[in-house]
Protein backbone atom coordinates (compact mmCIF):
# COMPACT_ATOMS: atom_id res chain seq x y z
CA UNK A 1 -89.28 113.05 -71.33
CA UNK A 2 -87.46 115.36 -69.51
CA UNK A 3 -88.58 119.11 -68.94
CA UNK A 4 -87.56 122.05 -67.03
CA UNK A 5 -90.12 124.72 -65.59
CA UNK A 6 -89.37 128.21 -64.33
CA UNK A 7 -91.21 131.81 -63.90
CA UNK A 8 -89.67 134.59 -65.06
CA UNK A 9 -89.28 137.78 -62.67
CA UNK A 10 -92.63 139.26 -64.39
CA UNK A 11 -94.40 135.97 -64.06
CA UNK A 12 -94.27 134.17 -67.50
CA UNK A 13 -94.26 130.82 -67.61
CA UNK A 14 -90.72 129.50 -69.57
CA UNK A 15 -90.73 125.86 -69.88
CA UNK A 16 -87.56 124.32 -71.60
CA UNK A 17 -88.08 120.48 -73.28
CA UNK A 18 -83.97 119.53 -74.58
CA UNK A 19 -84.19 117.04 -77.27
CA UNK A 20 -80.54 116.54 -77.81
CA UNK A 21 -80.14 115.56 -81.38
CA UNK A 22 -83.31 116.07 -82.64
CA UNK A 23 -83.02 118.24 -85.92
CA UNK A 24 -85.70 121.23 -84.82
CA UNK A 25 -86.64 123.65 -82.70
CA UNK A 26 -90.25 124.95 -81.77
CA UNK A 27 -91.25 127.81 -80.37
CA UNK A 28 -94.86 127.67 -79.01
CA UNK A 29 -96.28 130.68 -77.20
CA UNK A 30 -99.79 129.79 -75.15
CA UNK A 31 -101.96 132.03 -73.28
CA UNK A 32 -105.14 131.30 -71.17
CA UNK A 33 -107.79 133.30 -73.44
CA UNK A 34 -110.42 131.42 -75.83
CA UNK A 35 -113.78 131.44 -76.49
CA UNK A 36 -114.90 130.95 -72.43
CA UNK A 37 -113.26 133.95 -72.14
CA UNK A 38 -115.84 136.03 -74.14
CA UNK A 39 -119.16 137.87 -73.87
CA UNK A 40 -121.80 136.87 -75.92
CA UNK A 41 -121.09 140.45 -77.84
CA UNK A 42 -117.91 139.27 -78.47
CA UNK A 43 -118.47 135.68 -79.39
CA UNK A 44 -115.45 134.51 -81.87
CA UNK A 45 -112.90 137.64 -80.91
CA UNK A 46 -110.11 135.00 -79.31
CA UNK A 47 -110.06 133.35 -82.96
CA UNK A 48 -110.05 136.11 -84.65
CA UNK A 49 -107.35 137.93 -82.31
CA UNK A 50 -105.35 134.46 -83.43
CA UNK A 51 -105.74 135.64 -87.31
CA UNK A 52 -104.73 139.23 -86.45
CA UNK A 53 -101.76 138.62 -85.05
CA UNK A 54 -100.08 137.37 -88.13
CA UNK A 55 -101.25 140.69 -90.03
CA UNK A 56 -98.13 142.68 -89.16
CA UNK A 57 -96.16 144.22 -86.12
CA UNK A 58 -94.24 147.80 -86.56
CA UNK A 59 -90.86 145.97 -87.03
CA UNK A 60 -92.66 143.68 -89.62
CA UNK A 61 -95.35 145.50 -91.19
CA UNK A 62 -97.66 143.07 -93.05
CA UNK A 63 -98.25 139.48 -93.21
CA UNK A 64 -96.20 138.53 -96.20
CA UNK A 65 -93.36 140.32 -93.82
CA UNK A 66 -94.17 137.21 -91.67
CA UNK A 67 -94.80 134.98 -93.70
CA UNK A 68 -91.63 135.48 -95.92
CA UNK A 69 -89.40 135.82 -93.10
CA UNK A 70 -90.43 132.67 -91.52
CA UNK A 71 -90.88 130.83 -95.63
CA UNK A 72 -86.84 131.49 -95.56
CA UNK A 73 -85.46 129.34 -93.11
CA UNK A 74 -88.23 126.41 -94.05
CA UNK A 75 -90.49 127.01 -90.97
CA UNK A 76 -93.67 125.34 -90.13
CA UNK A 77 -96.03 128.01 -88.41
CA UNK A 78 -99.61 128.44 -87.84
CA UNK A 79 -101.70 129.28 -84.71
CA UNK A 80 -105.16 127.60 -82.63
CA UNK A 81 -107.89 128.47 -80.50
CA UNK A 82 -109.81 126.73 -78.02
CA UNK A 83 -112.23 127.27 -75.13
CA UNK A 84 -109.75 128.06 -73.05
CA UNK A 85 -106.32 128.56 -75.03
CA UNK A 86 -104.90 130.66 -78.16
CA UNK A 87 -101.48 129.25 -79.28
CA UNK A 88 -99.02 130.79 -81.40
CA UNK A 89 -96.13 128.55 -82.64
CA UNK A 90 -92.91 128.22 -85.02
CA UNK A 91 -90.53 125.09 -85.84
CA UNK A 92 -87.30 125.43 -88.12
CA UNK A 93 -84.38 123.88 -87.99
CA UNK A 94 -82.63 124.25 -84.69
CA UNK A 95 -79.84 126.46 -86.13
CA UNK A 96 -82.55 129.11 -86.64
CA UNK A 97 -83.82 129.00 -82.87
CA UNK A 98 -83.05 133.18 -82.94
CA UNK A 99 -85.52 133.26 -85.87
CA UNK A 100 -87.86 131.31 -84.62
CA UNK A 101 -88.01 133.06 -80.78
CA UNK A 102 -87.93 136.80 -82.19
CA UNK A 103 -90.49 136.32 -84.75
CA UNK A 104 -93.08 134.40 -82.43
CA UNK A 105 -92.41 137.08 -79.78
CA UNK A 106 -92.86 139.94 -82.14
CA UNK A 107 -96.15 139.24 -83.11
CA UNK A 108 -97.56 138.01 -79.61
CA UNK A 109 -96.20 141.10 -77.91
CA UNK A 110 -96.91 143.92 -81.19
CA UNK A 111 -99.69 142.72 -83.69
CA UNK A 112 -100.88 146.13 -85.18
CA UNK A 113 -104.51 145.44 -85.82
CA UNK A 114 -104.51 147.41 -88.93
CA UNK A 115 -107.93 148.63 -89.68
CA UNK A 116 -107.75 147.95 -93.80
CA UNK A 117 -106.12 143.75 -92.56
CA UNK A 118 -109.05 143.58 -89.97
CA UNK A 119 -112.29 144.14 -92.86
CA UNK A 120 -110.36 142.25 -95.65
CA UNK A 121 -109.90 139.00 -92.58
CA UNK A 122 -113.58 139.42 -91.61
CA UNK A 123 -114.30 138.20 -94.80
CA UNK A 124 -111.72 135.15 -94.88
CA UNK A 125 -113.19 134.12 -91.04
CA UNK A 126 -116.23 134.22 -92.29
CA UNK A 127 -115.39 131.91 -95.35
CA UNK A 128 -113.72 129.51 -92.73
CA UNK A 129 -117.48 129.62 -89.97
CA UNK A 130 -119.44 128.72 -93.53
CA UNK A 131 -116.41 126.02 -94.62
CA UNK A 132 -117.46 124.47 -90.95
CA UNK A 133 -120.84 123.99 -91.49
CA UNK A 134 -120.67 122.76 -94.95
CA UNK A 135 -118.82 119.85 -93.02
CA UNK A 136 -121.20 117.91 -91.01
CA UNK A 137 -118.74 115.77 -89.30
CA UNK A 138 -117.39 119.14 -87.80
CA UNK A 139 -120.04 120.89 -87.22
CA UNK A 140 -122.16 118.32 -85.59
CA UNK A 141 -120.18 118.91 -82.50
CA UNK A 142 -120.65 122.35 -82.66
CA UNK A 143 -124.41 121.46 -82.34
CA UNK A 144 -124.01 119.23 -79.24
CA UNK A 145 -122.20 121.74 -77.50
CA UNK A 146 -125.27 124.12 -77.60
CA UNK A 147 -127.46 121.64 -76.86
CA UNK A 148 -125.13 120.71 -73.95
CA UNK A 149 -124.86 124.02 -72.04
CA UNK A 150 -126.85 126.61 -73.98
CA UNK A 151 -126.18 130.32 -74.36
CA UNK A 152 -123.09 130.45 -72.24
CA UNK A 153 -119.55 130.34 -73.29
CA UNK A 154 -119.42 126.62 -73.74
CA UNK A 155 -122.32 126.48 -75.73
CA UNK A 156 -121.28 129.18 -78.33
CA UNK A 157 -118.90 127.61 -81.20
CA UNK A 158 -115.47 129.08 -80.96
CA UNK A 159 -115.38 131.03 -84.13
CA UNK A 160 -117.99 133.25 -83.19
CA UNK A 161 -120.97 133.98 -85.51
CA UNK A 162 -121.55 135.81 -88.35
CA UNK A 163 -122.78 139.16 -87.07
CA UNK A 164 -120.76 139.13 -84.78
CA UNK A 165 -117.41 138.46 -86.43
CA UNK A 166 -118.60 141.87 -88.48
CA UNK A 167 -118.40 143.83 -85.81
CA UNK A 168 -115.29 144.28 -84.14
CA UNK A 169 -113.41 147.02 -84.81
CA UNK A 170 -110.08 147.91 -83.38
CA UNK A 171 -111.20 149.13 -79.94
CA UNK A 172 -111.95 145.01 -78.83
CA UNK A 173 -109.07 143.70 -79.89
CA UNK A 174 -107.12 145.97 -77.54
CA UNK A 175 -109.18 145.60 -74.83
CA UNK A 176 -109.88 142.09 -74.58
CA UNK A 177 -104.99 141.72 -74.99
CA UNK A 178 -105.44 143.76 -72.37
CA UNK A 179 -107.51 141.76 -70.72
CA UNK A 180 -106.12 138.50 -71.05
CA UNK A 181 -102.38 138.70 -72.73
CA UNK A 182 -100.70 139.54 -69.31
CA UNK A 183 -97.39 137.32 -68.56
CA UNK A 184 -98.96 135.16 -65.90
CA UNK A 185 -101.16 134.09 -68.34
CA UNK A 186 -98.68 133.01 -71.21
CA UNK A 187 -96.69 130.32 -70.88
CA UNK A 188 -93.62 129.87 -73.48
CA UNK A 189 -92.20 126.70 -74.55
CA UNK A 190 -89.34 125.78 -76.49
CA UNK A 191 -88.39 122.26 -77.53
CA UNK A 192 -85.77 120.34 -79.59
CA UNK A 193 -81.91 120.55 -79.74
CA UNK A 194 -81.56 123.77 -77.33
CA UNK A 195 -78.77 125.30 -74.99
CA UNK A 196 -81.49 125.57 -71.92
CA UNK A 197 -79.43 128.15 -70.04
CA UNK A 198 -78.94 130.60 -73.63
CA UNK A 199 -82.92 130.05 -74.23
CA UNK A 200 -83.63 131.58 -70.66
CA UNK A 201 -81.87 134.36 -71.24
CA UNK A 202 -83.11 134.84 -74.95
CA UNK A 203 -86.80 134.61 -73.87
CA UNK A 204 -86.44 137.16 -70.70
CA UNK A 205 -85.09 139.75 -73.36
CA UNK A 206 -87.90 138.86 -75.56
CA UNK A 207 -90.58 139.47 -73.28
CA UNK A 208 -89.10 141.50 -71.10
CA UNK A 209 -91.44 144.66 -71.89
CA UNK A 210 -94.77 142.23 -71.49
CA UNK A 211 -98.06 143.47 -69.58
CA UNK A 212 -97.80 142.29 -65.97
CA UNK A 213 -101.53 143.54 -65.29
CA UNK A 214 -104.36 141.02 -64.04
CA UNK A 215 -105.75 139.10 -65.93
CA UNK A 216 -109.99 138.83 -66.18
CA UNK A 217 -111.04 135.37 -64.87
CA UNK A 218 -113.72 134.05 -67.09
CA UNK A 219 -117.53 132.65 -66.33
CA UNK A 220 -118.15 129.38 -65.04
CA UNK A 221 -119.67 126.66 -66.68
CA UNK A 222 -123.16 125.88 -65.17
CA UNK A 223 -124.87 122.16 -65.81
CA UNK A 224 -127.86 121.30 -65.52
CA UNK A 225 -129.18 118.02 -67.35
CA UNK A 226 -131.77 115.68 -65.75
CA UNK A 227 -133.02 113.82 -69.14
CA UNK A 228 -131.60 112.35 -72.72
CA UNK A 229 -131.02 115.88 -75.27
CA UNK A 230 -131.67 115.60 -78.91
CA UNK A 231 -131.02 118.48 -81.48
CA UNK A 232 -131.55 116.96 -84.99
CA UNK A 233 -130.36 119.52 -88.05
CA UNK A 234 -132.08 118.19 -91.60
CA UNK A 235 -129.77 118.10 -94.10
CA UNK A 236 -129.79 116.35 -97.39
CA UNK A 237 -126.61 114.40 -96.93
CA UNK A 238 -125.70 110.62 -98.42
CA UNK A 239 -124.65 109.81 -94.77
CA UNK A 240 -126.07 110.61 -91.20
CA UNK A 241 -123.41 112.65 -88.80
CA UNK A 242 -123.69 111.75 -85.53
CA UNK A 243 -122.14 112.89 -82.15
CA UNK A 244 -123.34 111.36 -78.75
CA UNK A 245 -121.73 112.43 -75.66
CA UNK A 246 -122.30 111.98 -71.87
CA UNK A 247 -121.27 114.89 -68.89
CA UNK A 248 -118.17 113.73 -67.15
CA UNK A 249 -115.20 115.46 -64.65
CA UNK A 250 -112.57 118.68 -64.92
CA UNK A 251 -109.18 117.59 -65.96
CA UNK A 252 -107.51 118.12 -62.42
CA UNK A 253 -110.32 115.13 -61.60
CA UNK A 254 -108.44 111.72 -60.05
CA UNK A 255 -110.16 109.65 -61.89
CA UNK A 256 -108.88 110.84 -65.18
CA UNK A 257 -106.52 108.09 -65.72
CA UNK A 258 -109.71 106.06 -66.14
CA UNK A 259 -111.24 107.76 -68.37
CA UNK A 260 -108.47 107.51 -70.39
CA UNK A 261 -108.65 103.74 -70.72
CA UNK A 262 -112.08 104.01 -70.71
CA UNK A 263 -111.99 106.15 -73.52
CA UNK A 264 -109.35 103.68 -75.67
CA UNK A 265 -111.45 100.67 -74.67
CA UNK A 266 -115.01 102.40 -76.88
CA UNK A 267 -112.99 104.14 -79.57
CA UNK A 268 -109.00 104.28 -79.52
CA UNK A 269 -107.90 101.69 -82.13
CA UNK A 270 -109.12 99.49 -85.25
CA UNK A 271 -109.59 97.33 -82.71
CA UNK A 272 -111.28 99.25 -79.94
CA UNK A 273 -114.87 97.71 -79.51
CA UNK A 274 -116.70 100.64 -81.10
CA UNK A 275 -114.48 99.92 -84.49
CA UNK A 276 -115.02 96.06 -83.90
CA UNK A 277 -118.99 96.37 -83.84
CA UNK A 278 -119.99 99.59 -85.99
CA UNK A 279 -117.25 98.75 -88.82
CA UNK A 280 -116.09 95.00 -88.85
CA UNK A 281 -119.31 93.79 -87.67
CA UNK A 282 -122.37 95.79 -89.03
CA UNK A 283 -120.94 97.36 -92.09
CA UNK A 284 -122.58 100.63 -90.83
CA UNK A 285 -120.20 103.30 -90.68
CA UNK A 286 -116.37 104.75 -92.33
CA UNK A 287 -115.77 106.53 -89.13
CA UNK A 288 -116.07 106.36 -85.88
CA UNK A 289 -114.24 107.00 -82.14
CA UNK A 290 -114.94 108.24 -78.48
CA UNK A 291 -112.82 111.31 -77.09
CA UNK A 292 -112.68 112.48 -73.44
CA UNK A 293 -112.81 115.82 -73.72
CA UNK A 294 -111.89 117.32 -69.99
CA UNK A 295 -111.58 121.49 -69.37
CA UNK A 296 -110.55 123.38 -66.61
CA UNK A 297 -114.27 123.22 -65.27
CA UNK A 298 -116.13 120.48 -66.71
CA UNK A 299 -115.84 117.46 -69.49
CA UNK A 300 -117.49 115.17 -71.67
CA UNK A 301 -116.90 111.22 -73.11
CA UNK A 302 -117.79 112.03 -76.81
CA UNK A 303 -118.74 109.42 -79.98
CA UNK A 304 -118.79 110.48 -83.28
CA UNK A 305 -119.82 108.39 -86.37
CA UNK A 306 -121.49 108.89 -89.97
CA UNK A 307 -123.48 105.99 -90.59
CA UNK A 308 -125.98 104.64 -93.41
CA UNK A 309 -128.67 106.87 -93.86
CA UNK A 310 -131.05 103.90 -93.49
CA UNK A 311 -129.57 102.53 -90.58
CA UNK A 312 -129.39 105.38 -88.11
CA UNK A 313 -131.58 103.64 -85.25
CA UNK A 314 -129.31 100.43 -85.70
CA UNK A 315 -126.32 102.38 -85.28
CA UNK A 316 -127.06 104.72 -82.47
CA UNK A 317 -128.50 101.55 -80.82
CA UNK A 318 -125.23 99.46 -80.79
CA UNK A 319 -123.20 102.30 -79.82
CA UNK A 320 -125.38 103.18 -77.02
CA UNK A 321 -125.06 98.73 -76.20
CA UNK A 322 -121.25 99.43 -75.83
CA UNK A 323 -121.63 101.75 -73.32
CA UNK A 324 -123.96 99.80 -71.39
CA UNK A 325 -121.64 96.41 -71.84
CA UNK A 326 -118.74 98.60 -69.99
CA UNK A 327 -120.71 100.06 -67.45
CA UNK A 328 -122.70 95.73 -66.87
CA UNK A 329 -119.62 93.84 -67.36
CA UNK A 330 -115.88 93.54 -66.50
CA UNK A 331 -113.02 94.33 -69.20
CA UNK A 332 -111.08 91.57 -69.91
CA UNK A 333 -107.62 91.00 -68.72
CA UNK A 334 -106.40 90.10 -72.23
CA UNK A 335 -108.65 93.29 -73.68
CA UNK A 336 -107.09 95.82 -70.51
CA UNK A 337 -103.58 95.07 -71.36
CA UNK A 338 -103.92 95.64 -74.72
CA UNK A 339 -105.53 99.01 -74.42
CA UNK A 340 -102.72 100.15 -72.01
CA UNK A 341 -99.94 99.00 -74.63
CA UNK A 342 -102.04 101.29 -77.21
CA UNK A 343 -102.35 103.80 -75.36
CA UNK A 344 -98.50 103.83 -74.20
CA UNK A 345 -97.06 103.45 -77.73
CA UNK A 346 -99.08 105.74 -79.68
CA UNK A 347 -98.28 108.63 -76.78
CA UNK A 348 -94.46 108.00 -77.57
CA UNK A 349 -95.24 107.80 -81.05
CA UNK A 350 -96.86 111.08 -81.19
CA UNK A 351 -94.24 112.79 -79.18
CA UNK A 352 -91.39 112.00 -81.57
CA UNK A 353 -91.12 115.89 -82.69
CA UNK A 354 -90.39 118.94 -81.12
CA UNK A 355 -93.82 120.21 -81.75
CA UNK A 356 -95.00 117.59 -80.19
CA UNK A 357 -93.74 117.91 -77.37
CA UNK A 358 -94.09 121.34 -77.15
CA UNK A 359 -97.98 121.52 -77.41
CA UNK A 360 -98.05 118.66 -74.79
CA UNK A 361 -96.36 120.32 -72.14
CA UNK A 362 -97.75 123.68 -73.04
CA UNK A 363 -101.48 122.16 -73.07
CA UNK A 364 -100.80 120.90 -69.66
CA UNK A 365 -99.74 124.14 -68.42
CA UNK A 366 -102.35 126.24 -69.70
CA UNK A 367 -105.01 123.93 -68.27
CA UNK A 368 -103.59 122.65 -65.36
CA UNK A 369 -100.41 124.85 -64.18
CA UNK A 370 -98.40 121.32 -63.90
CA UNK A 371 -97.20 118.74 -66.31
CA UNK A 372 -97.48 115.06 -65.96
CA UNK A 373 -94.33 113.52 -68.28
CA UNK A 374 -95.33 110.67 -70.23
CA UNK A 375 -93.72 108.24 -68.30
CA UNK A 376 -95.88 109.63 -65.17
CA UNK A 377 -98.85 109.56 -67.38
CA UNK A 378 -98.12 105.54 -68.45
CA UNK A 379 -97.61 104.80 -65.00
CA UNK A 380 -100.70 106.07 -64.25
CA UNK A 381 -102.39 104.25 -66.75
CA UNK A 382 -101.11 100.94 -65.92
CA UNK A 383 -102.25 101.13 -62.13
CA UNK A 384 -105.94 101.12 -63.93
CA UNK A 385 -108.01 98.41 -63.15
CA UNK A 386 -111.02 96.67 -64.74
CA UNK A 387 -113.55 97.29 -61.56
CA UNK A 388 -112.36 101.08 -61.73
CA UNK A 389 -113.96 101.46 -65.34
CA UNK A 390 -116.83 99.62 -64.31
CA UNK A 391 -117.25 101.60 -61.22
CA UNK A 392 -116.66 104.99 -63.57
CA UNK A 393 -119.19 103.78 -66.53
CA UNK A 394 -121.60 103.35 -63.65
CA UNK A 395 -121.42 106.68 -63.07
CA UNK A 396 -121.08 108.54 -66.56
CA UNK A 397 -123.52 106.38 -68.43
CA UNK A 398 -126.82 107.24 -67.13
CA UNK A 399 -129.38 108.76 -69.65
CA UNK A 400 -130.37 111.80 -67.43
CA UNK A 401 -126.75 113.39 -68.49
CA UNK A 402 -126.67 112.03 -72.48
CA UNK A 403 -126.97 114.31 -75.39
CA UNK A 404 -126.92 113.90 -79.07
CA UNK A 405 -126.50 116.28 -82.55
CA UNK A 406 -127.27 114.12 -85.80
CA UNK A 407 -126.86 116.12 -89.17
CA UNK A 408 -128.84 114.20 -91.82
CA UNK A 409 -132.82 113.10 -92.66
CA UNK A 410 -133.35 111.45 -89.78
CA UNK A 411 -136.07 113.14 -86.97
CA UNK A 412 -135.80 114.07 -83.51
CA UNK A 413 -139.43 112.72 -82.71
CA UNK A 414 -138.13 109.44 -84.13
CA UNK A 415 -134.99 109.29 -82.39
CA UNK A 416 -136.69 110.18 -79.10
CA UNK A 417 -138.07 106.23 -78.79
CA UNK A 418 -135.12 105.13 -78.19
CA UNK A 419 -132.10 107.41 -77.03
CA UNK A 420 -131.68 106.24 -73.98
CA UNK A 421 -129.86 103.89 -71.82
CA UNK A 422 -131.07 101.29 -70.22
């Protein structure tokens, strides 16, 4: 993949991905400001900035201005929030690139915040926190975060809570832009069939008029874990929602190639070994797969599974023996080389559109102010070897740093016997 990178004379980030012949164009605008990035006062106002923004600017004045604008040329648009990231993007066809760049830039640079659009989208956030919970697979992780770091910014779910979400008015939303939407903050990236030298100019004018102010740094996480964490939530479910997760490394961490195979060799795959055991084997589960889950400032290996109501203690038993096999015993060569070909293919799989590779560049940016290419990260990959994911289990599966949410009947005093590693 190739990629160009540049800052602008007021210190936005511009990076460029030319996919000749490739039918589209995307626009994605990224700034460093999510829910880390908050107060507890103002838990959920990054997400709900997000939401705003497509409410109107004074050149378009209301969403279905937006909306209809971007409808006519076939676009594909929509915005997310993270911990530590808000993105705004656009894809069209590439003969609409204008389109595409002034509409994306209007919004992120003008949103109005228009008092009568902020009450009547209190309600629809509100809607979406309750839609959430009604979905234990989601909001089981939302539970192991708390129980993970507590009342700090990682802790507190990224949509904010009710009472809060009620009470912004006008006033935070300009503060916190203020704050936080400054040009060496955003980073801009546009991908597919694109004349590189016409998009730099186009995107200087664009922004041109953008805040250059300082931008607010936000609090760091703190850990402190010493034994096994539990948070069971009783719920009358026909399946037990699980998410187990131990405390790993920050994403600029060297050993994150590792985790990365790691990672594949648990959960990435119909045949990964999780897969194998929970679904081919024991019959126990639809679902399940490990993430690594890596942040400016800290990380986490997660599993996730719904299992068998009856057969919770089986199931949180053989994952937990998976984990253990990787950190007693070597991979396989057979097993290693496999994992790396997965992981290889389904990255150039995934990057086959422009939006594609415009969130994986952008990601990169926002999190780590460089971008590993694909081919960099393969290479990387491949130079893995079976002792280094020994050595690394070793390390990241020991019970004093292992938590676990479970959504179902099951209870914490039951679950207590046995949640450990051995």
């Amino acid at each position: 993949m190739i990629f160009n990178k540049q800052i602008l004379k007021n210190g936005l980030r511009l990076i460029t991905v030319p996919m000749p012949d490739n039918p589209s164009v995307t626009v994605l605008v990224m700034v460093e400001a999510g829910s880390k990035y908050e107060t507890k006062d103002i838990n959920g106002l990054s997400h709900f900035l997000e939401h705003m923004v497509f409410k109107g600017t004074p050149r378009r004045p209301n969403a279905s201005a937006i909306s209809r604008e971007l409808d006519s040329i076939g676009a594909h648009y929509n915005a997310f929030t993270g911990q530590e990231y808000t993105g705004y993007y656009a894809k069209a066809a590439a003969r609409h690139t204008d389109t595409l760049l002034d509409v994306v830039s209007d919004m992120y640079l003008n949103p109005l915040f228009d008092a009568k659009e902020m009450e009547k989208e209190k309600g629809v956030i509100i809607e979406e926190l309750r839609m959430y919970k009604d979905l234990p697979q989601s909001h089981v992780h939302e539970i192991l975060a708390e129980l993970q770091f507590g009342d700090q910014p990682a802790g507190w779910p990224v949509i904010g809570r009710e009472e809060t979400i009620r009470s912004f008015t006008k006033d935070h939303f300009v503060a916190y832009r203020n704050d936080h939407y400054v040009s060496k903050a955003t980073t801009v990236v546009v991908s597919g069939d694109i004349d590189e030298d016409e998009i730099v100019k186009k995107v200087n004018q664009a922004f041109f008029a953008m805040s250059e102010g300082a931008k607010k740094a936000k609090i760091p996480v703190k850990e402190n874990q010493s034994e096994p964490r539990i948070k069971a939530l009783y719920k009358d479910t026909d399946q037990t929602h699980l998410a187990i997760a131990v405390r790993t490394f920050p994403i600029m961490d060297k050993r994150i190639p590792i985790m990365r195979v790691l990672s594949a060799v648990l959960g990435a795959g119909m045949s990964s070994r999780l897969f194998s055991k929970m679904r081919d084997q024991l019959g126990i589960c639809y679902y399940i797969n490990a993430s690594h889950n890596p942040s400016t400032d800290h990380g986490d290996l997660s599993i996730s599974a719904g299992v068998d109501n009856s057969r919770v203690e089986e199931g949180i038993k053989g994952i937990l023996e998976e984990c253990e096999r990787l950190r007693d015993e070597l991979v396989g060569e057979e097993e290693l080389k496999k994992v790396k070909d997965y992981l290889a293919g389904a990255m150039m799989l995934e990057l086959e559109t422009s939006d594609a590779r415009a969130e994986f560049s952008g990601m990169q940016e926002i999190l780590k102010h460089s971008i590993d290419t694909p081919e960099e990260r393969i290479k990387a990959i491949n130079a893995v070897t079976a002792a280094e994911i020994q050595k690394l289990a070793k390390e990241v599966f020991v019970s004093g740093g292992l938590s676990m949410a479970i959504i179902g009947k099951s209870k914490e005093e039951d679950i207590q016997k046995y949640f450990r590693l051995k």
